[in-house]
Protein backbone atom coordinates (compact mmCIF):
# COMPACT_ATOMS: atom_id res chain seq x y z
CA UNK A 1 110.55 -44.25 -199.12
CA UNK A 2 109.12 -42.75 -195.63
CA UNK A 3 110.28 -39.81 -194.71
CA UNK A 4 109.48 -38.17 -191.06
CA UNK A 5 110.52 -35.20 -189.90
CA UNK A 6 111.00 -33.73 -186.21
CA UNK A 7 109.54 -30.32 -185.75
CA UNK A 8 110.55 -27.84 -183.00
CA UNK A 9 107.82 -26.54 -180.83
CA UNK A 10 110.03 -24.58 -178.41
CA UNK A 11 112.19 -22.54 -180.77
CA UNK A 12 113.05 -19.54 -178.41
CA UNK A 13 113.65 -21.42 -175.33
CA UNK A 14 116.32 -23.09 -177.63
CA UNK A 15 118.20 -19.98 -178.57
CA UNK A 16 118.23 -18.95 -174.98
CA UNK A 17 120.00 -22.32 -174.02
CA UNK A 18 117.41 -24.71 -172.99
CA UNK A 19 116.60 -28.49 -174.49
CA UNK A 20 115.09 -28.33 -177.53
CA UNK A 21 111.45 -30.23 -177.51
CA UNK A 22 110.67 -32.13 -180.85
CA UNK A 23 107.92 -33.78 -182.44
CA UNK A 24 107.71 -36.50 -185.21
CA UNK A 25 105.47 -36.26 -188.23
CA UNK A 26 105.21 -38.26 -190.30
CA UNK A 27 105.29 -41.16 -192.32
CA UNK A 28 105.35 -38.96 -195.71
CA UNK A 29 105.60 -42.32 -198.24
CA UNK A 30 106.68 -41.94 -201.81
CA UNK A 31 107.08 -45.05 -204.22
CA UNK A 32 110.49 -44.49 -205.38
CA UNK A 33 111.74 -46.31 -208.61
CA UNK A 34 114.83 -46.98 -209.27
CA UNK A 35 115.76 -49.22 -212.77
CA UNK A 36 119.32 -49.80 -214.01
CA UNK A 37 119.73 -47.81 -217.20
CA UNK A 38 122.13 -47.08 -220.07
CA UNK A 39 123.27 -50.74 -219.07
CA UNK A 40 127.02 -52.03 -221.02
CA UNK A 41 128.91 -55.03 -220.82
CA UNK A 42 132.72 -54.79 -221.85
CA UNK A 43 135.99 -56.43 -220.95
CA UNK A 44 134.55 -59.93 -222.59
CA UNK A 45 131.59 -59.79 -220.31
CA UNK A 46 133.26 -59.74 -217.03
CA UNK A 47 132.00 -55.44 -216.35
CA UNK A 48 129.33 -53.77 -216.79
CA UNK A 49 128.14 -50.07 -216.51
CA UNK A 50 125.02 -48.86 -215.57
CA UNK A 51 123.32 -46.05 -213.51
CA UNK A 52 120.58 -45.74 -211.16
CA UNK A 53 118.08 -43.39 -211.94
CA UNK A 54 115.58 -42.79 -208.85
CA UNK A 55 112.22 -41.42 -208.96
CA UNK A 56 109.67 -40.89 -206.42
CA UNK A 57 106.09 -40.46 -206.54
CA UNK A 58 104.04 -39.25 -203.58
CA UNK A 59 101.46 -42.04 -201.90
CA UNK A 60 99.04 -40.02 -200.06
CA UNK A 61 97.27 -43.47 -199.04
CA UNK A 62 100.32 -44.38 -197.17
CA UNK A 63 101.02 -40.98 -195.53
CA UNK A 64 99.62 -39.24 -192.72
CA UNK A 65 99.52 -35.63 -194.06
CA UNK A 66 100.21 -33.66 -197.22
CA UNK A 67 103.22 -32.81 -197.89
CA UNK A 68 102.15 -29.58 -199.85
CA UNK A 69 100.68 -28.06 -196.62
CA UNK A 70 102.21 -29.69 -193.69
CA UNK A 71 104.81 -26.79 -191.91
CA UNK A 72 107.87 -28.19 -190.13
CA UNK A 73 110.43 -25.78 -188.38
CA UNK A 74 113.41 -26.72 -187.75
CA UNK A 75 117.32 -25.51 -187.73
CA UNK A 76 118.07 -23.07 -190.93
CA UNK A 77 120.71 -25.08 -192.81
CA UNK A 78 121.59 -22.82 -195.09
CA UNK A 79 122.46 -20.10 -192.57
CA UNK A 80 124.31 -22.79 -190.53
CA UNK A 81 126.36 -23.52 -193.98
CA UNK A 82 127.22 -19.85 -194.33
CA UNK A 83 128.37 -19.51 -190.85
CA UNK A 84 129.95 -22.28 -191.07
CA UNK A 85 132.10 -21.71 -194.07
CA UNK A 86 133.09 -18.74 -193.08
CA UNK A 87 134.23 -19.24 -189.44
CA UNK A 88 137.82 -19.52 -189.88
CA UNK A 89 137.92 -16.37 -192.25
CA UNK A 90 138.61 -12.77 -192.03
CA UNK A 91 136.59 -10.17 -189.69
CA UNK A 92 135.68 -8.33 -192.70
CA UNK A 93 135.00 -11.47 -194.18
CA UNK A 94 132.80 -12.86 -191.24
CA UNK A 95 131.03 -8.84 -190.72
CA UNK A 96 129.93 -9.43 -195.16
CA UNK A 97 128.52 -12.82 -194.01
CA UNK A 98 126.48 -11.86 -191.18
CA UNK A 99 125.60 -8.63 -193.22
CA UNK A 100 124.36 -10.94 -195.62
CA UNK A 101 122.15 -13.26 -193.17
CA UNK A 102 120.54 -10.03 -191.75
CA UNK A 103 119.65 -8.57 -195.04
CA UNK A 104 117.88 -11.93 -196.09
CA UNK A 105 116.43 -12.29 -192.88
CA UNK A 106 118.09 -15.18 -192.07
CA UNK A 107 117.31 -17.24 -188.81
CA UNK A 108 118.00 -19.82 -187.04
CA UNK A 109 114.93 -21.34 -187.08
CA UNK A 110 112.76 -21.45 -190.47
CA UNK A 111 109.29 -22.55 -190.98
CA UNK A 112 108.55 -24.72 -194.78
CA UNK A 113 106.27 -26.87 -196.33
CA UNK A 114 107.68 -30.64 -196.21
CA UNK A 115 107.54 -30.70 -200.13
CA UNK A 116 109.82 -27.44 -199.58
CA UNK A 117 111.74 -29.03 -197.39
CA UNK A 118 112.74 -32.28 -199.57
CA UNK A 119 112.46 -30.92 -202.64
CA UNK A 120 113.94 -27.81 -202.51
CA UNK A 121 113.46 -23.87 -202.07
CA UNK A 122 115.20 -20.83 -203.10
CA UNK A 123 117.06 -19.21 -200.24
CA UNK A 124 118.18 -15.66 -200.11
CA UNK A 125 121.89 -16.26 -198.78
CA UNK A 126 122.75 -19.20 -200.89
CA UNK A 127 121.33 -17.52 -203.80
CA UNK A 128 123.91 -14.31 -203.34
CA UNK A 129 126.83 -17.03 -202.85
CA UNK A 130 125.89 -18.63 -206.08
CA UNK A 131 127.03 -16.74 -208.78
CA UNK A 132 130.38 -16.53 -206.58
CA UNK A 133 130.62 -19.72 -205.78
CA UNK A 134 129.19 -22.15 -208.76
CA UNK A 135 129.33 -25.29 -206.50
CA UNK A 136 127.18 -23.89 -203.88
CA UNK A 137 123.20 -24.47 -205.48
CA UNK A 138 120.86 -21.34 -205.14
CA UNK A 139 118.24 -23.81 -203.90
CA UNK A 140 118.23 -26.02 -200.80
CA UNK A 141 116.23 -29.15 -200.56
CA UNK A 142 117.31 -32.48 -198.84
CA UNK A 143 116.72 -34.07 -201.56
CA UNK A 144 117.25 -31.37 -203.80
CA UNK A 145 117.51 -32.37 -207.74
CA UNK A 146 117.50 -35.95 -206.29
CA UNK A 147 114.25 -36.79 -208.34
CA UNK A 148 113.96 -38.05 -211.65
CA UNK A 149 118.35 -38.44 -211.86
CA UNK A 150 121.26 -40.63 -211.07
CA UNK A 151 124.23 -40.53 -208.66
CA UNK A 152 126.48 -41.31 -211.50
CA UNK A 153 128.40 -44.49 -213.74
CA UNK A 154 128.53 -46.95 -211.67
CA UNK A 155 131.04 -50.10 -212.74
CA UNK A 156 129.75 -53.64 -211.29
CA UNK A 157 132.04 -56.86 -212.31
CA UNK A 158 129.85 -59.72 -213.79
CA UNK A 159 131.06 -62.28 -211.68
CA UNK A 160 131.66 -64.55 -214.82
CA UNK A 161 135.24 -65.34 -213.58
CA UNK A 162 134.08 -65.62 -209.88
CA UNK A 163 130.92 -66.04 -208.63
CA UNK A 164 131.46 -64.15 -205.43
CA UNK A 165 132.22 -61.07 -207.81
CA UNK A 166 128.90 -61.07 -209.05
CA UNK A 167 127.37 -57.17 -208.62
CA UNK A 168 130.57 -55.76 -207.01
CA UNK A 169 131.58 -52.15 -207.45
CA UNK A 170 134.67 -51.62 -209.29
CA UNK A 171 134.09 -47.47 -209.75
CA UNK A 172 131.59 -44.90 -209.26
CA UNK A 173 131.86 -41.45 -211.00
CA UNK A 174 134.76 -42.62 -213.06
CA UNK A 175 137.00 -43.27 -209.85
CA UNK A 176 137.94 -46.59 -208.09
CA UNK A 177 138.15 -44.81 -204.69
CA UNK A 178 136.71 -41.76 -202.71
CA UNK A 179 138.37 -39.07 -201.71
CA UNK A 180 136.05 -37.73 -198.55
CA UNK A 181 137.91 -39.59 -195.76
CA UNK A 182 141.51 -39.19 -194.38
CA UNK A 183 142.51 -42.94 -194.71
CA UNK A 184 142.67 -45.09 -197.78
CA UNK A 185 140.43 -48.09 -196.13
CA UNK A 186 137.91 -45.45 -195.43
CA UNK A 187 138.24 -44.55 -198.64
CA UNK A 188 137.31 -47.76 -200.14
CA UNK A 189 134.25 -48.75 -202.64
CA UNK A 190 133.73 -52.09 -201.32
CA UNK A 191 130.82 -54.55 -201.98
CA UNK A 192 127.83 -53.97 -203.78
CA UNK A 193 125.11 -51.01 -203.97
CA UNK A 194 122.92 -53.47 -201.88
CA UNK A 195 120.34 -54.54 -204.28
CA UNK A 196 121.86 -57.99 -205.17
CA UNK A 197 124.94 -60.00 -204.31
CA UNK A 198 126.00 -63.45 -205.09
CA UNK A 199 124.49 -67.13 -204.77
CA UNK A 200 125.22 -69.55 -202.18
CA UNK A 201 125.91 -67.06 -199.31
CA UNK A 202 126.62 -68.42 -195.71
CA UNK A 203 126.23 -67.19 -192.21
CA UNK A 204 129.49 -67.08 -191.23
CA UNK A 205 130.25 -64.00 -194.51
CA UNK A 206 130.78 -60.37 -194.02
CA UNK A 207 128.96 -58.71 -196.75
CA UNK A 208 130.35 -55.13 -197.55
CA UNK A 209 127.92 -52.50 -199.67
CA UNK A 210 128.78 -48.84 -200.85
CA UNK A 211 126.41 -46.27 -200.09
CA UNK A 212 126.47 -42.71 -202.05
CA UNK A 213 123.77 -41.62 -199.34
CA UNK A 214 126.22 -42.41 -196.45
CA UNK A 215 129.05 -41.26 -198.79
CA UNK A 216 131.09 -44.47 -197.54
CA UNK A 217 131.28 -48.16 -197.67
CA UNK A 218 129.83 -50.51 -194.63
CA UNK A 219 129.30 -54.14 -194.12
CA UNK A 220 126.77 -56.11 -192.57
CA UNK A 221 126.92 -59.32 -190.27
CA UNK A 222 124.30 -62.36 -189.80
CA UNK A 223 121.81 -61.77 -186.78
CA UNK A 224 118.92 -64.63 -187.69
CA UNK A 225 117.16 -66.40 -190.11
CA UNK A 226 114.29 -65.45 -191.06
CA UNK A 227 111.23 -66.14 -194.02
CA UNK A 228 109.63 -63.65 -196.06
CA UNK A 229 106.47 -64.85 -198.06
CA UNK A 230 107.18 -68.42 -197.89
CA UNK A 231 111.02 -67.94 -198.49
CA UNK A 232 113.97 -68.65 -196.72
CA UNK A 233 116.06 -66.07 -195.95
CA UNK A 234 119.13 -64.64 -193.39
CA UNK A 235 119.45 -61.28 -191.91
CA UNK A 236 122.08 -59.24 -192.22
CA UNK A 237 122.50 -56.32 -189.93
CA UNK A 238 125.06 -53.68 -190.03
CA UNK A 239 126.72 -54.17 -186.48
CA UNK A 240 127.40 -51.54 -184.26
CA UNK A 241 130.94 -50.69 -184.86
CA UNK A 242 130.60 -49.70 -188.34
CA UNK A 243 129.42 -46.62 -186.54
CA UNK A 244 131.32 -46.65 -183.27
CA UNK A 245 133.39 -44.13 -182.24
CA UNK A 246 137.38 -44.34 -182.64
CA UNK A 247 138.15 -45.57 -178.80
CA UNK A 248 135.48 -48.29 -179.38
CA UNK A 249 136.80 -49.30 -183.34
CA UNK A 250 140.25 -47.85 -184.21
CA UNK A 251 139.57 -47.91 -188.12
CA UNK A 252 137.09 -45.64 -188.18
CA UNK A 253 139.70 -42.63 -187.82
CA UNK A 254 139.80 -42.12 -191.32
CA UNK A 255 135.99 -40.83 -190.98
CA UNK A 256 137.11 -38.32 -188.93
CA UNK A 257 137.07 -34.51 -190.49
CA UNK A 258 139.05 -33.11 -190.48
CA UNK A 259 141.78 -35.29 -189.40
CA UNK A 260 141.50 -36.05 -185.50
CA UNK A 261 137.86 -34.26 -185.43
CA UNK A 262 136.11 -37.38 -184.33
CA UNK A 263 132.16 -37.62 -183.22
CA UNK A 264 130.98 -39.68 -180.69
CA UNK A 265 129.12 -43.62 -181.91
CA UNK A 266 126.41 -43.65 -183.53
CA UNK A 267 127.54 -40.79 -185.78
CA UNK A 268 129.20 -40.14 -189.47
CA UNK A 269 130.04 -36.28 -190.38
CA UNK A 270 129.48 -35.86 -194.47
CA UNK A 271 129.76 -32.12 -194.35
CA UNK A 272 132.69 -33.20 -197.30
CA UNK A 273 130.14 -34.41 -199.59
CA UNK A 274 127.49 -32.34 -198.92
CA UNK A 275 128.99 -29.04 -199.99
CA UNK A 276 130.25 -28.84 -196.77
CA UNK A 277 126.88 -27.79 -195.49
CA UNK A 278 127.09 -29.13 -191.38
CA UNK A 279 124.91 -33.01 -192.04
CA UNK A 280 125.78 -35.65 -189.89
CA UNK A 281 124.11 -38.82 -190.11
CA UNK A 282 123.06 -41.57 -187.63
CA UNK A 283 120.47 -43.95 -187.04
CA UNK A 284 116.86 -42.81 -186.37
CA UNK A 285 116.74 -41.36 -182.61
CA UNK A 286 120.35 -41.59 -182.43
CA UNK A 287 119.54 -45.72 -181.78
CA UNK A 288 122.62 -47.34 -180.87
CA UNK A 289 124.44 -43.93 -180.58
CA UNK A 290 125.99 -42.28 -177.63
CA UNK A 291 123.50 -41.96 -174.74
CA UNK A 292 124.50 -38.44 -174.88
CA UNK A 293 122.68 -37.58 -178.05
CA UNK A 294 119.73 -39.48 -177.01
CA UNK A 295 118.80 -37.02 -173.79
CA UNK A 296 119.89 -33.73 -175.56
CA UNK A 297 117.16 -33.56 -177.62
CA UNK A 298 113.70 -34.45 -175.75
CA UNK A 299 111.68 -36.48 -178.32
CA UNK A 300 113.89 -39.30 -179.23
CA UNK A 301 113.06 -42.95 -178.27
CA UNK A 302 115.34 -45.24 -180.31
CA UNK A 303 114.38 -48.72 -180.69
CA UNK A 304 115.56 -51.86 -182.53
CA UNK A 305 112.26 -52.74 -184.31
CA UNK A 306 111.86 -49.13 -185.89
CA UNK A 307 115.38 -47.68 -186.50
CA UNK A 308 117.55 -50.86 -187.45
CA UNK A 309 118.91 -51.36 -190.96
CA UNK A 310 118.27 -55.13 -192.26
CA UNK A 311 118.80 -56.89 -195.28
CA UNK A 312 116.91 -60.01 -195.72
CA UNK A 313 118.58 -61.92 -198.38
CA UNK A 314 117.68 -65.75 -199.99
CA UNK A 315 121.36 -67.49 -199.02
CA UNK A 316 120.85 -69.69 -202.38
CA UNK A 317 120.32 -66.89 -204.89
CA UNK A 318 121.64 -63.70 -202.88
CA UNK A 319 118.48 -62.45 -204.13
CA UNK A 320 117.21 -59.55 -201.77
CA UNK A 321 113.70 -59.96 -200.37
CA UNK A 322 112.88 -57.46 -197.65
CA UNK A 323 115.36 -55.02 -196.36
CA UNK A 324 114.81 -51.02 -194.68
CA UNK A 325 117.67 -48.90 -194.81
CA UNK A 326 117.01 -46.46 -191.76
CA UNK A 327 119.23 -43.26 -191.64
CA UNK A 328 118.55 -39.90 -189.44
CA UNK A 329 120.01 -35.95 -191.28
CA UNK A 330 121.33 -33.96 -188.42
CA UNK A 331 123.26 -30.94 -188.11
CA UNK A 332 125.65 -29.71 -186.38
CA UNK A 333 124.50 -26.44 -184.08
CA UNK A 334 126.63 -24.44 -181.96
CA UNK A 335 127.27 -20.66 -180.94
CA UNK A 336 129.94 -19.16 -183.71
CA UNK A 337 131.73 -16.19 -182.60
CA UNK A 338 130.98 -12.98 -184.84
CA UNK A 339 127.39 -14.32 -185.38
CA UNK A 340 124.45 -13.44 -183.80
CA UNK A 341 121.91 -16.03 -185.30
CA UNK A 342 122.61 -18.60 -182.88
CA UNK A 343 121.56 -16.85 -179.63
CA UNK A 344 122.77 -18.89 -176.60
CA UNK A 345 121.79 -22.19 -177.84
CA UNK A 346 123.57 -24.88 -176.78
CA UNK A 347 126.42 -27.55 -178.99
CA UNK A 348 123.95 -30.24 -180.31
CA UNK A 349 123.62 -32.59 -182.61
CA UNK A 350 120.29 -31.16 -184.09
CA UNK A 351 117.79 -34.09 -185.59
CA UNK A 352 116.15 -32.67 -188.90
CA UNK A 353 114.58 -35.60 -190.48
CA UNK A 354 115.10 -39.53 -190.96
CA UNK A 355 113.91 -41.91 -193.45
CA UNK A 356 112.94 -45.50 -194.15
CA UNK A 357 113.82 -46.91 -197.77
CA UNK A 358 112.16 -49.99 -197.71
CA UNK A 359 111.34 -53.13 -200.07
CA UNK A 360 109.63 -56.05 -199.66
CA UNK A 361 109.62 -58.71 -202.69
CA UNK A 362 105.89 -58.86 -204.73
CA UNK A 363 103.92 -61.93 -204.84
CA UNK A 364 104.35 -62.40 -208.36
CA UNK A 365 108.22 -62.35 -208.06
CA UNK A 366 108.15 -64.42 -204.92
CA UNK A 367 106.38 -67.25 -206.72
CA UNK A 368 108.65 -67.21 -209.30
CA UNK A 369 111.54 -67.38 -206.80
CA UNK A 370 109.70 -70.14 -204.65
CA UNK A 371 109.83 -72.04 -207.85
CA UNK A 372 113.72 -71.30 -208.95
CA UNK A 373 114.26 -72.53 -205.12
CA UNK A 374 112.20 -75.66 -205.66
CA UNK A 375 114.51 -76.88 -208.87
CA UNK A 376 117.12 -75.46 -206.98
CA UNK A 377 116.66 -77.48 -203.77
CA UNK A 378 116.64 -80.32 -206.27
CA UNK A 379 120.03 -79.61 -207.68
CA UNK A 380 121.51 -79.09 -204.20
CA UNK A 381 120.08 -82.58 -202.77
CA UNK A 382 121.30 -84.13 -206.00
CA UNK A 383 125.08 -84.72 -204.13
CA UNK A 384 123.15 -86.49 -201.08
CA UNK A 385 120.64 -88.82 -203.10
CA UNK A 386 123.98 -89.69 -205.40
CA UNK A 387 125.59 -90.73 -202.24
CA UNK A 388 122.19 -92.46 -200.64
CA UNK A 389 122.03 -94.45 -203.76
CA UNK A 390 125.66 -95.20 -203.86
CA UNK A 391 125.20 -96.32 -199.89
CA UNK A 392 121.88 -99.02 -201.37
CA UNK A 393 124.08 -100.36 -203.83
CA UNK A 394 126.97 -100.85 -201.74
CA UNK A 395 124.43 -102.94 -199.32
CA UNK A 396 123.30 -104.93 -202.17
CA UNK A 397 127.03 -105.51 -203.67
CA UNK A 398 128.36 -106.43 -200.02
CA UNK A 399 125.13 -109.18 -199.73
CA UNK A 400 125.96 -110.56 -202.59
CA UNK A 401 129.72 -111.06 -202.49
CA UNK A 402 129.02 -112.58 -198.66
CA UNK A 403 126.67 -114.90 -200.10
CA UNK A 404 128.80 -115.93 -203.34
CA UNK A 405 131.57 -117.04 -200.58
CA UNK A 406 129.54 -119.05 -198.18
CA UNK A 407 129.19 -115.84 -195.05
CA UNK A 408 125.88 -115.92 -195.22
CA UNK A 409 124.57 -120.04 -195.06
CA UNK A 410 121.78 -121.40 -197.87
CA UNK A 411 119.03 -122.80 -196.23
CA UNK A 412 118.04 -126.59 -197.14
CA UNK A 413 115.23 -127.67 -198.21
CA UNK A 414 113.01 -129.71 -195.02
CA UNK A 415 115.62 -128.33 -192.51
CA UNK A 416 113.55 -125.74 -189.74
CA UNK A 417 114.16 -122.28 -189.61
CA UNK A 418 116.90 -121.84 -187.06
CA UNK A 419 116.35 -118.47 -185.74
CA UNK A 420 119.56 -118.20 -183.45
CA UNK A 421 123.19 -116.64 -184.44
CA UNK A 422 125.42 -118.83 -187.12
CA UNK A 423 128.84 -119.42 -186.25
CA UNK A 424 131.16 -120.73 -188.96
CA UNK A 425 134.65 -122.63 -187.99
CA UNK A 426 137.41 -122.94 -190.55
């Protein structure tokens, strides 16, 4: 897991209305492990639950920095939540709020460590709404108590009564459906969590996954074929209308909130799962977003080699072996009457921070696979050298029976080889 971050080096030209300059730092690399745990079968075999405990564990040969002293600054989230939440309420209401922010010394701009940053760090304001508000965590982190746990039950089906089942989510958390989105198909927990899917794929498939990261369900699409250590393999891409906008792909509505508040492409607003703190998520350096987002931030250069998502997956075993998931935390800035924090600065989609989640199969497991696909490429030819046989003896049967009625003449003993055609007359 890479994470990089973008760090703003012209903060107070920003407030006054100007475009904000960033830099990327970065890679910060963790090994992250993530084993299926507490695993049960039930229902005869055909479910099973399980969760997914990740854990991460910092590789400082793979970074460029420490992660303990490195500073970033970038937009305060918290104080965006709290102005946020509280936009629509009272004057009294919105006067306690900005009280609040001014007594912690809230601004808009805040200056941590990138452990602080990902890990988490107590904040003043969210600390006071706390004990108010249970839900709302006294710490912020973007990956806040995301270390060392789960993202709940997950339900897979077996695939023992189809094979195309095998690995596909049935429930998360208990329920057989979200409840973020404003339509039921957005609403869906299709496919699987992308770490496996079933045998014998082809290239012509649409193969859904559920994300708890994206908060939503996606599919990918075939772009090339493709080997990784010696095995075959096809990628799968997420296309670009997963993401588009609703003009471009009408069934993305339902991802609009609230209902009819849609974002241009290239963006997915998960404020409703994020304790309605102002993320939206998109591709590294808004790649394949709106242009727009692209030149209101100087400092992002989107391109298909770095910021893609890919899965690379053997078509004979659905076995994954290489894939990057690629996604960019934003949030959403803007001027908010009744607060001061925000200065001037202008409606943006403000970049924060993007990762890369990578994996790339071992070269012990990828010898063992080469040999499963060696037996296996055996077992799959075994249809075509029935039917070459089959095709030999049906050669040698149809000789025969020609010869055993006089087609084919016997050659007599002194007469010369006649090497022209034989015509028989009745």
């Amino acid at each position: 897991m890479q994470f990089y971050f973008f760090n703003v080096t012209n903060p107070m030209e920003v407030l006054d209305g100007e475009t904000p300059v960033v830099e990327e730092k970065g890679p910060y690399t963790y090994r992250e492990y993530r084993p299926k745990e507490d695993v049960t079968f039930f229902d005869n075999g055909t479910k099973i639950s399980a969760v997914n405990p990740k854990t991460y564990i910092f590789e400082p040969g793979k970074s460029i920095g420490d992660p303990h002293v490195d500073l970033i600054r970038t937009v305060n989230i918290p104080a965006m939540t709290v102005m946020e939440l509280t936009k629509y309420s009272s004057a009294k209401r919105i006067d306690e709020a900005g009280l609040l922010l001014a007594g912690c010394g809230e601004e808009m701009f805040v200056t941590h460590t990138v452990h602080e940053m990902l890990w988490g760090y107590r904040d003043c304001a969210l600390a006071f709404i706390h004990p108010l508000v249970p839900s709302i965590d006294a710490n912020f982190g973007l990956f806040n108590k995301m270390n060392a746990t789960n993202d709940g039950e997950y339900v897979f089906l077996s695939g023992v009564d189809n094979y195309k089942d095998v690995s596909r989510i049935v429930k998360w958390r208990g329920l057989d459906a979200l409840q973020w989105w404003t339509s039921g198909s957005c609403n869906m927990i299709n496919g699987t969590d992308g770490t496996y899917f079933h045998p014998l794929i082809s290239k012509d498939e649409t193969l859904y996954l559920f994300s708890s990261d994206l908060c939503r369900s996606l599919y990918a699409l075939y772009e090339s074929s493709v080997t990784v250590k010696g095995i075959p393999a096809y990628r799968f891409v997420p296309p670009a209308e997963v993401f588009a906008n609703v003009t471009e792909n009408p069934d993305n509505a339902g991802f609009c909130v609230p209902a009819g508040n849609c974002l241009g492409s290239g963006l997915l607003n998960v404020s409703k799962c994020k304790q309605d703190a102002p993320i939206i998520l998109s591709p590294p350096h808004f790649y394949q977003a709106d242009k727009k987002f692209v030149t209101d931030i100087d400092g992002m250069h989107p391109n298909k080699e770095d910021h893609e998502t890919f899965l690379d997956i053997n078509p004979l075993t659905g076995i994954l072996v290489r894939a990057a998931k690629r996604m960019q935390v934003n949030v959403y800035v803007r001027q908010i009457p009744g607060f001061s924090i925000p200065g001037n600065i202008k409606t943006l989609v403000f970049p924060v921070m993007y990762l890369n989640e990578n994996v790339e199969i071992d070269e012990e497991s990828s010898e063992k696979l080469k040999s499963i696909l060696r037996v296996g490429s055996v077992v799959v030819n075994i249809p075509f050298m029935i039917m070459a046989v089959g095709i030999v003896f049906g050669i040698i049967f149809i000789v025969v029976t020609c010869r055993g009625h006089g087609l084919y003449p016997r050659k007599e003993e002194g007469t010369p080889e006649d090497t022209g055609p034989l015509i028989r007359t009745s």
